[in-house]
C-alpha atoms as a PDB file:
ATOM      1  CA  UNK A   1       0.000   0.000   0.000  1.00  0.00           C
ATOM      2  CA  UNK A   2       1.357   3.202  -1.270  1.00  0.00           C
ATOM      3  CA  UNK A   3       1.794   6.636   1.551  1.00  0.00           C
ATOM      4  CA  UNK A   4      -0.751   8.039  -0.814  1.00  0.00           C
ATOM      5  CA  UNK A   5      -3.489   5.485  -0.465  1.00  0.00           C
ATOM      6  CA  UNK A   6      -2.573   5.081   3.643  1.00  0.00           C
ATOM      7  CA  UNK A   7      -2.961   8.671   3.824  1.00  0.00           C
ATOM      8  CA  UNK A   8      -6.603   8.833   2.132  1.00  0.00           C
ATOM      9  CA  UNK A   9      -7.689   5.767   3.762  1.00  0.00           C
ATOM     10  CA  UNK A  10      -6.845   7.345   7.032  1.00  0.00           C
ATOM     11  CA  UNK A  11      -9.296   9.968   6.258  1.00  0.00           C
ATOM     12  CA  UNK A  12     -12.538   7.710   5.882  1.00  0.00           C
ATOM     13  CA  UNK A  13     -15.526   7.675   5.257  1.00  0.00           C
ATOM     14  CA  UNK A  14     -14.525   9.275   1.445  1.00  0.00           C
ATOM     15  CA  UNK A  15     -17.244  10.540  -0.835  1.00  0.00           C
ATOM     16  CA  UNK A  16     -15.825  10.891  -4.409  1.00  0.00           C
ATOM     17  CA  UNK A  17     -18.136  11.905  -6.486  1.00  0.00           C
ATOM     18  CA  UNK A  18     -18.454  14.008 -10.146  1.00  0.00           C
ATOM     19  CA  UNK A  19     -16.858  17.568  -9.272  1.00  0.00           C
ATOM     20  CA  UNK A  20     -17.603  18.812 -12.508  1.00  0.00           C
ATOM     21  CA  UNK A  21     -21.225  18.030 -12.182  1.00  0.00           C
ATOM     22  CA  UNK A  22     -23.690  20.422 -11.032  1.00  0.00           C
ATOM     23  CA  UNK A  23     -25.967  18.278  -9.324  1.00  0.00           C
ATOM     24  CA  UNK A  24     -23.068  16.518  -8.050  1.00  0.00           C
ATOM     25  CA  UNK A  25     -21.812  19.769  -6.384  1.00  0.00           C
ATOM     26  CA  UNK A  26     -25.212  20.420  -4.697  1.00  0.00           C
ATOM     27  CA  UNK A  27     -25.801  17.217  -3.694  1.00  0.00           C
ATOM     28  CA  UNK A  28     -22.325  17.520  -1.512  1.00  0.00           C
ATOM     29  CA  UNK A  29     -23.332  20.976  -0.341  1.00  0.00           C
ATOM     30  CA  UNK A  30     -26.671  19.370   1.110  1.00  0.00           C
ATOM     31  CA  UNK A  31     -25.595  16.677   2.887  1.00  0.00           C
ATOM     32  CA  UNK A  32     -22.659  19.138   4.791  1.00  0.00           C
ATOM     33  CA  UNK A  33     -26.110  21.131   5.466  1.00  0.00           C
ATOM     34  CA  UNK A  34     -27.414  17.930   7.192  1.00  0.00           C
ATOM     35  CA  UNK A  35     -24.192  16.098   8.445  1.00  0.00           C
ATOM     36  CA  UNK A  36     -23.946  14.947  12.023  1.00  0.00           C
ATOM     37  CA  UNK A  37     -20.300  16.151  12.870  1.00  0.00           C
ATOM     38  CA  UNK A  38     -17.462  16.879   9.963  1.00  0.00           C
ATOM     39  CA  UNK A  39     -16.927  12.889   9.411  1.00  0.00           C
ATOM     40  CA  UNK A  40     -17.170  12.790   5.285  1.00  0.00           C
ATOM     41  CA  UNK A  41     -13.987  13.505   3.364  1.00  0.00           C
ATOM     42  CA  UNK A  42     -14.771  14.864  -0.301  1.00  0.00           C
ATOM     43  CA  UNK A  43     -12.908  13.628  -3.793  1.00  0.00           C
ATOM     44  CA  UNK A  44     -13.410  14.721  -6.889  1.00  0.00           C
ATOM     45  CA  UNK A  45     -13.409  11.874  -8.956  1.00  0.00           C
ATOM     46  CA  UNK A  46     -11.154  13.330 -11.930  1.00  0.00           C
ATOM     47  CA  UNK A  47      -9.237  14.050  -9.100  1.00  0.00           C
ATOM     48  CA  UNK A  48      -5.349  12.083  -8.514  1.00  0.00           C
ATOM     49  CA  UNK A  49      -6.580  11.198  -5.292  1.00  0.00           C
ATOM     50  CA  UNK A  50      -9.799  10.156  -6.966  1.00  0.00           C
ATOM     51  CA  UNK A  51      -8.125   8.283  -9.990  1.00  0.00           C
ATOM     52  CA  UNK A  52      -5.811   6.474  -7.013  1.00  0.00           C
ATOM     53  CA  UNK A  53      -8.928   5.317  -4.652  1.00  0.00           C
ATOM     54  CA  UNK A  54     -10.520   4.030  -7.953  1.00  0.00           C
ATOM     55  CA  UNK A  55      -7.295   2.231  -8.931  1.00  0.00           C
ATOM     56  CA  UNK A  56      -6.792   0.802  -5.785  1.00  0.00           C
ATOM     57  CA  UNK A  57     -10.658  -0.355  -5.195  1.00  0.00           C
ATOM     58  CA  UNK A  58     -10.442  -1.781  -8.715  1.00  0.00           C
ATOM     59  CA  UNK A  59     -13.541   0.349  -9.947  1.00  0.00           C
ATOM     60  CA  UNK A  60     -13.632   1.187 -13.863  1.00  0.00           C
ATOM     61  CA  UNK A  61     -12.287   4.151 -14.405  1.00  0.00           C
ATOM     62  CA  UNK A  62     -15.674   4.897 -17.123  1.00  0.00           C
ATOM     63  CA  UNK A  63     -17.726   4.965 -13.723  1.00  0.00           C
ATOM     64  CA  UNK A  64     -18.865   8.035 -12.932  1.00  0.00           C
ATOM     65  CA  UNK A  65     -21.204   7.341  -9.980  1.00  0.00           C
ATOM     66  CA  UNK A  66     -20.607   8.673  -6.155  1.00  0.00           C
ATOM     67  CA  UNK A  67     -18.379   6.242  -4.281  1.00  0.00           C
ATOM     68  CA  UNK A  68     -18.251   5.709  -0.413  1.00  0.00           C
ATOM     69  CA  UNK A  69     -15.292   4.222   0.944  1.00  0.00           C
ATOM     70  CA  UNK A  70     -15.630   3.351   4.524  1.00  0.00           C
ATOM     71  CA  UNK A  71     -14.341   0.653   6.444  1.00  0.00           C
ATOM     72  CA  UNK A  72     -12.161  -0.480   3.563  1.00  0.00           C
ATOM     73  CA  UNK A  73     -15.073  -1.119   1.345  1.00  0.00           C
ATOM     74  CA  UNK A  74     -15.934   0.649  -1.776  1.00  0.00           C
ATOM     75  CA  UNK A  75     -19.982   1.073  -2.726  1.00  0.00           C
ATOM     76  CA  UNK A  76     -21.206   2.588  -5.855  1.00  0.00           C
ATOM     77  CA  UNK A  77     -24.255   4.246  -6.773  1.00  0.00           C
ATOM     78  CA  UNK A  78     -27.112   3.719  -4.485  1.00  0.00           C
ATOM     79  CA  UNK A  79     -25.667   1.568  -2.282  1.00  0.00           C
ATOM     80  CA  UNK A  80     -23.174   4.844  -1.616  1.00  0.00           C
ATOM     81  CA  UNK A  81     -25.963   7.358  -1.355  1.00  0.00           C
ATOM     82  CA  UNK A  82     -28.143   4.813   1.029  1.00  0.00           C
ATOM     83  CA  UNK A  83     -25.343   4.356   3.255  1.00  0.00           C
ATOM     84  CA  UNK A  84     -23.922   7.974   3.080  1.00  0.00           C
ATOM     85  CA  UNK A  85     -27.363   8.613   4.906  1.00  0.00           C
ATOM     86  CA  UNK A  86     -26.124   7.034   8.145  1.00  0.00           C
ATOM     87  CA  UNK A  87     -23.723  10.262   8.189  1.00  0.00           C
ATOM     88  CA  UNK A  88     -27.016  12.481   8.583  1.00  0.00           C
ATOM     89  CA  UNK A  89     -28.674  14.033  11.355  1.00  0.00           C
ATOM     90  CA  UNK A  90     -32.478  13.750  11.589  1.00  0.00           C
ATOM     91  CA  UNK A  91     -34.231  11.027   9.838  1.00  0.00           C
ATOM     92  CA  UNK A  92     -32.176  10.427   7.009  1.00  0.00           C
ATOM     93  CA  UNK A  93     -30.538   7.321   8.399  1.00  0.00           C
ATOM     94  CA  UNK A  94     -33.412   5.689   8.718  1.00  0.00           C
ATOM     95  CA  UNK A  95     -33.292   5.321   4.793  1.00  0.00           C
ATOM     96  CA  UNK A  96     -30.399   2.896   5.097  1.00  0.00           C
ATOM     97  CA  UNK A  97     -32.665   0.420   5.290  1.00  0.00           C
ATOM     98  CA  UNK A  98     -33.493   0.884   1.595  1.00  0.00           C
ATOM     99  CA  UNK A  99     -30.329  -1.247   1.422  1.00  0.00           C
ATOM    100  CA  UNK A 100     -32.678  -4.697   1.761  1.00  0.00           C
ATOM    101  CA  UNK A 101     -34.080  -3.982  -1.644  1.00  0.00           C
ATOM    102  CA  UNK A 102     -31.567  -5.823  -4.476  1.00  0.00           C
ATOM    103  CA  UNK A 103     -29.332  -3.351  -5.998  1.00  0.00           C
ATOM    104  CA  UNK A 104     -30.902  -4.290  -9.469  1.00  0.00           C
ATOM    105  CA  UNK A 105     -34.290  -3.087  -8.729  1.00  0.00           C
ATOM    106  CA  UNK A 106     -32.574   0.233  -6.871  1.00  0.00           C
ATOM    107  CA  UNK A 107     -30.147   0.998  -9.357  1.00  0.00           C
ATOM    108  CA  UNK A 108     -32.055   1.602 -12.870  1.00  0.00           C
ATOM    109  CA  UNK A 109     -33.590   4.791 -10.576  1.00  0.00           C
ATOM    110  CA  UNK A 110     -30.141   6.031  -9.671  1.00  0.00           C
ATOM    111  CA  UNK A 111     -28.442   5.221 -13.596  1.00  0.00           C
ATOM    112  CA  UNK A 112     -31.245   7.744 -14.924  1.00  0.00           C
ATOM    113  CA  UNK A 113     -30.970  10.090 -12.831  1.00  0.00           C
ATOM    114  CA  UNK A 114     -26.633  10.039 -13.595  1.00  0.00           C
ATOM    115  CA  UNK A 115     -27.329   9.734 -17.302  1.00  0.00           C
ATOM    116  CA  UNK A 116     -29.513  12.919 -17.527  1.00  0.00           C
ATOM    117  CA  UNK A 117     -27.817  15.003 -14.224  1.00  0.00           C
ATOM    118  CA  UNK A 118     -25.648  16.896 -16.601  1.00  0.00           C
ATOM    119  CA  UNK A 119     -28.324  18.210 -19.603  1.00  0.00           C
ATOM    120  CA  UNK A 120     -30.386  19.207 -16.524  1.00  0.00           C
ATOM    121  CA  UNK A 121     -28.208  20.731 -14.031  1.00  0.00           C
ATOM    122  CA  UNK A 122     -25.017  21.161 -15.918  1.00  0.00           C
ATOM    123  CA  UNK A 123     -21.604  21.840 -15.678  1.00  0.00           C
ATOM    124  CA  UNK A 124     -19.541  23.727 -13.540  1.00  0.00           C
ATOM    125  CA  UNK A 125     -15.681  24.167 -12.685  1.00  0.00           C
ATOM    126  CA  UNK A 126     -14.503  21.449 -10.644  1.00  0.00           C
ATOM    127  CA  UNK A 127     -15.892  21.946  -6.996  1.00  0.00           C
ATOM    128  CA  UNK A 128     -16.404  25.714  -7.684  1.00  0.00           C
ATOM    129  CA  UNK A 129     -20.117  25.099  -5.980  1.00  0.00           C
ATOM    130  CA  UNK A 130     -17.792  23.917  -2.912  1.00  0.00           C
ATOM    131  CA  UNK A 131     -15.392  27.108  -2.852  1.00  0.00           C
ATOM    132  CA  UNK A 132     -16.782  27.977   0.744  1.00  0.00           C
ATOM    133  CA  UNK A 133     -16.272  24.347   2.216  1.00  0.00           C
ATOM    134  CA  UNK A 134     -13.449  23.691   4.397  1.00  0.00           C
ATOM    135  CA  UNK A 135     -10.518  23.021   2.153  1.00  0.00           C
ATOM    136  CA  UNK A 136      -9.441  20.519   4.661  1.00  0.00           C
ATOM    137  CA  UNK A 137     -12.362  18.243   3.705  1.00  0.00           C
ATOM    138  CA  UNK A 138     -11.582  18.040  -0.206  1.00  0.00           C
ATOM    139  CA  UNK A 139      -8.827  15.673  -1.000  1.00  0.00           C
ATOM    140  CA  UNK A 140      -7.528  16.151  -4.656  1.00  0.00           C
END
């Protein structure tokens, strides 16, 4: 294991996700509205420390879903964003339990939604929707 990876791993839970992506961006911005504590690093995916994580996790590199790392795992699409709500205050966690339904009948939801995020919310810089979050939290 390379310093590089020991250092992000040391940083878990990671969320790297599309920082070129609109929706993306805003979808980071409200969960740090509703986060219990600062636990949740950030990555942007096009990103070396996002490239690196994917590398390491073995994840195709064409993948352009969020990814959770936590506990040494690596979950895509909406098995990240159900678990990612156990990092919420309120009832969000409570959603977790979404988890029992098979990814195949969760996932077609979450694939249209990431095929069409870009027409309908667009593009922006990377992370410039995240210029006010603590730079400490962003791993590139």
């Amino acid at each position: 294991m390379t310093p590089d990876i020991q250092n992000y791993l040391s940083k878990q839970p990671l969320l790297l996700f599309d920082g070129e992506c609109a929706f993306c961006n805003r979808s980071v911005l409200f969960l740090l509205k509703h986060e219990r504590g600062a636990r949740v690093h950030f990555v942007p995916l096009e990103s070396e420390a996002g490239k690196t994580l994917r590398s390491y996790f073995e994840i195709d590199p064409a993948v352009d879903s969020i990814i959770l790392i936590r506990d040494h795992s690596a979950f895509i699409k909406s098995c990240a964003a159900l678990r990612l709500t156990q990092y919420m205050k309120g009832l969000w966690p409570l959603s977790s339990v979404l988890v029992i339904i098979p990814p195949f009948l969760r996932n077609p939801v979450y694939s249209f939604i990431a095929k069409h995020r870009m027409r309908i919310f667009g593009r922006v810089q990377t992370c410039a929707l995240l210029k006010d979050v603590d730079a400490s939290r962003i791993i590139t």
